[in-house]
N, C-alpha and C. Protein backbone atom coordinates (compact mmCIF):
# COMPACT_ATOMS: atom_id res chain seq x y z
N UNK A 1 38.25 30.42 53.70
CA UNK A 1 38.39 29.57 52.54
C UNK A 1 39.76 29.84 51.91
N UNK A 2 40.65 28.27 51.49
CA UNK A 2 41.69 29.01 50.66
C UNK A 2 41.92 28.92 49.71
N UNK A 3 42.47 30.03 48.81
CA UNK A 3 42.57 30.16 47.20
C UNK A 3 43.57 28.95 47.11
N UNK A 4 43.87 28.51 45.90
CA UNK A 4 44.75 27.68 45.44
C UNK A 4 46.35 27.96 45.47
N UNK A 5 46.24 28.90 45.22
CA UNK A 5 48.10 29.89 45.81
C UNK A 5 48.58 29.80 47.41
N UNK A 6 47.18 29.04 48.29
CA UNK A 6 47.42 29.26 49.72
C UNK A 6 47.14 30.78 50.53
N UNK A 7 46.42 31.51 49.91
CA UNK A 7 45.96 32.79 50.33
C UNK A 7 44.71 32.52 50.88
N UNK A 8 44.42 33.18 52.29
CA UNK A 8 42.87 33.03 52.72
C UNK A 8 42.48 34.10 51.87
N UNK A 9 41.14 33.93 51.74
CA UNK A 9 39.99 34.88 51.59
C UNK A 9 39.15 35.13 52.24
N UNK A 10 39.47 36.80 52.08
CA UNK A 10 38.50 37.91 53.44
C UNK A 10 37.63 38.55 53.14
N UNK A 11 36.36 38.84 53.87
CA UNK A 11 35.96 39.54 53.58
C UNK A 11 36.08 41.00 53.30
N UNK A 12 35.96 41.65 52.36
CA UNK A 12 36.31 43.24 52.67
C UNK A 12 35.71 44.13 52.85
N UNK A 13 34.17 44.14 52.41
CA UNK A 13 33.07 45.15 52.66
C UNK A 13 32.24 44.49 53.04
N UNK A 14 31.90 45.05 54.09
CA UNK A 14 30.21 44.33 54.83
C UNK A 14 28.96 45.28 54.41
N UNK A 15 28.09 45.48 53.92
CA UNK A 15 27.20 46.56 53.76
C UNK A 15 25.98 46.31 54.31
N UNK A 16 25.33 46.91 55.55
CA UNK A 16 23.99 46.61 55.97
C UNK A 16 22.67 47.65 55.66
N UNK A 17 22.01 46.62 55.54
CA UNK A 17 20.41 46.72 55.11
C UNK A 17 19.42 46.47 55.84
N UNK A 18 18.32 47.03 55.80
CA UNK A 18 16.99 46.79 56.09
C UNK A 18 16.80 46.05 55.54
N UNK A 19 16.18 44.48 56.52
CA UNK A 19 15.34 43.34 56.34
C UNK A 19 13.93 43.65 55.15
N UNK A 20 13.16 45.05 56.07
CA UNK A 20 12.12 45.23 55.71
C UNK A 20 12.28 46.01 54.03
N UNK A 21 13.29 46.21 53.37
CA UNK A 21 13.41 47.01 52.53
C UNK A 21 14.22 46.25 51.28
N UNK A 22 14.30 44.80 51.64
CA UNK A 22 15.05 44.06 50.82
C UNK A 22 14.37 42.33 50.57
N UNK A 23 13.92 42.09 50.11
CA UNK A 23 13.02 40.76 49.84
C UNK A 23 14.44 39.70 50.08
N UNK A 24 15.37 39.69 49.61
CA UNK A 24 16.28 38.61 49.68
C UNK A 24 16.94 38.52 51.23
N UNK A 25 16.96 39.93 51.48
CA UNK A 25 17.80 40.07 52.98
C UNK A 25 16.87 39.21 54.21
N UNK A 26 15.49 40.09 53.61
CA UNK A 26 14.14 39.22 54.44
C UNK A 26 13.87 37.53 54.33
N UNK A 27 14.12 37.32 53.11
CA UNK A 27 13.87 36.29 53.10
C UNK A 27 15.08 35.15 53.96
N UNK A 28 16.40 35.62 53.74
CA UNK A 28 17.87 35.32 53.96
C UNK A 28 17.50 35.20 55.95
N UNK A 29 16.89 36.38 56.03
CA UNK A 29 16.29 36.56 58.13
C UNK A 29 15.42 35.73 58.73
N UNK A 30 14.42 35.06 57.24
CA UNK A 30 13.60 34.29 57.79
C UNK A 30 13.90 32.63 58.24
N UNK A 31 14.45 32.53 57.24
CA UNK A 31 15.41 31.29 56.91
C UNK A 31 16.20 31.10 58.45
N UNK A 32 17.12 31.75 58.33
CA UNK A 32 17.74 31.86 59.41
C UNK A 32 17.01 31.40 60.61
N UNK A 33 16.00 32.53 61.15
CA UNK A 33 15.25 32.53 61.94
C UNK A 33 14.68 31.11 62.53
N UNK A 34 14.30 30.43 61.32
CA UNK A 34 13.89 29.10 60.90
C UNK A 34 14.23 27.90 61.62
N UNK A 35 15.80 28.06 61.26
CA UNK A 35 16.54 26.85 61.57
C UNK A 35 17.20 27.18 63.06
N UNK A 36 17.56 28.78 63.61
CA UNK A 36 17.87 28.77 64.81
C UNK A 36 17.00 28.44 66.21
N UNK A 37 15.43 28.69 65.63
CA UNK A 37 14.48 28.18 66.84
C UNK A 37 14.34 26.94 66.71
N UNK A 38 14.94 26.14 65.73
CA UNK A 38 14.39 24.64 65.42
C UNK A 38 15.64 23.94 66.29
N UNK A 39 16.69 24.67 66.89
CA UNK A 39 17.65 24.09 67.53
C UNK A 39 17.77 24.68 68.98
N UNK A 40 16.90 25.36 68.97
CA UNK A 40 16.34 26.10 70.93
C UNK A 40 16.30 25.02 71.76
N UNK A 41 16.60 25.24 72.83
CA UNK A 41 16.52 24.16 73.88
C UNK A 41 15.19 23.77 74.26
N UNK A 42 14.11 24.79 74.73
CA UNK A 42 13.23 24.23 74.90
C UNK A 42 11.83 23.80 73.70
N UNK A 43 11.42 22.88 74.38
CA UNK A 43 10.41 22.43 72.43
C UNK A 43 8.89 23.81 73.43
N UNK A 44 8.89 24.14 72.18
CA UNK A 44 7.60 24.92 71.95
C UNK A 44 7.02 24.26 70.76
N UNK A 45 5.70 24.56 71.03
CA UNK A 45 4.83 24.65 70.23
C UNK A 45 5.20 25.54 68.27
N UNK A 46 5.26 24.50 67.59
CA UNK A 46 5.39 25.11 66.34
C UNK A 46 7.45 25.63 66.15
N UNK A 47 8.21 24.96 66.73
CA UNK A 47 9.48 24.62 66.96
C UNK A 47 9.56 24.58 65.77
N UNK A 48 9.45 23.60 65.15
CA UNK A 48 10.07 22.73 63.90
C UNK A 48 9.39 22.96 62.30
N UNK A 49 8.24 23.33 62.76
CA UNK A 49 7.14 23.65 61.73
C UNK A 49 7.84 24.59 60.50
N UNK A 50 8.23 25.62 61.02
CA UNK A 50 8.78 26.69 59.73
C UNK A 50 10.39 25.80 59.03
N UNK A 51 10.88 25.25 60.08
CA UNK A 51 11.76 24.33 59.45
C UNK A 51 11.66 23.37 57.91
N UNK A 52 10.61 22.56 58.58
CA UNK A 52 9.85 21.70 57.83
C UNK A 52 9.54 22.30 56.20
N UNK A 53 9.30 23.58 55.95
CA UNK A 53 8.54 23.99 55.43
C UNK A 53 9.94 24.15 54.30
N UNK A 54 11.10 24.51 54.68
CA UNK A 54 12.78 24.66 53.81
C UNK A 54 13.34 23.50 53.92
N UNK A 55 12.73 22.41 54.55
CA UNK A 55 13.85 20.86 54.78
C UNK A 55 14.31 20.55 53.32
N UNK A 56 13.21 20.92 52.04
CA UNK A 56 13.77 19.59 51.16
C UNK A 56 14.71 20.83 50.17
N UNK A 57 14.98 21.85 50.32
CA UNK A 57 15.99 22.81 50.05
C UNK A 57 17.56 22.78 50.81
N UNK A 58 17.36 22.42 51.90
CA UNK A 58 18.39 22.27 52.96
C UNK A 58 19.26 21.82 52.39
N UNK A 59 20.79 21.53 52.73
CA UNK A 59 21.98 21.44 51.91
C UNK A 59 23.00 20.74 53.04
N UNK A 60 23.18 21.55 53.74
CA UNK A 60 24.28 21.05 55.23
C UNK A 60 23.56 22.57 56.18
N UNK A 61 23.29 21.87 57.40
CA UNK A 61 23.74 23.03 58.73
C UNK A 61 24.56 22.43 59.47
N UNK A 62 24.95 23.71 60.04
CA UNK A 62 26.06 23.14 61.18
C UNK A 62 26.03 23.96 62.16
N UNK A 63 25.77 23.55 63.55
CA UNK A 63 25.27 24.20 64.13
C UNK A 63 26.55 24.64 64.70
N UNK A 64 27.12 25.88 65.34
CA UNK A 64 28.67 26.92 65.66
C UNK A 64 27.72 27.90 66.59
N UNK A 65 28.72 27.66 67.97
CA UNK A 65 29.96 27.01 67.93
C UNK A 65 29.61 25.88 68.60
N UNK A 66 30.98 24.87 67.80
CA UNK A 66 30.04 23.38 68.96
C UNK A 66 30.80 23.34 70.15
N UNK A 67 29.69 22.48 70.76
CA UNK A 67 29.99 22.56 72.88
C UNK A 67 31.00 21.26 72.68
């Protein structure tokens, strides 16, 4: 992203956590989780379902990297 002066912005500290020890991190894994099996190649059973369940929250995805 760039500041208005033309400077990118970096990240500088990454800090990792336990999923199981953090409600937002968990929740942040589930989400995730969510939308990456909803774009799996093959359709299974219950694919789309946990999707469904965050659609009317949804904002933009984009699926990276594109083919």
């Amino acid at each position: 992203m760039n500041e208005p002066d033309g400077q990118t912005r970096r990240i500088r500290k990454v800090k990792l956590q336990d999923s199981g020890r953090n409600n937002l991190i968990q929740l942040a894994d589930m989400v995730c989780g969510a939308v990456a099996r909803s774009f799996k190649g093959k359709r299974r059973r219950g694919q789309r379902d946990y999707r469904r369940v965050i659609a009317h929250r949804e904002i933009y995805v984009q699926f990276w990297p594109r083919k």
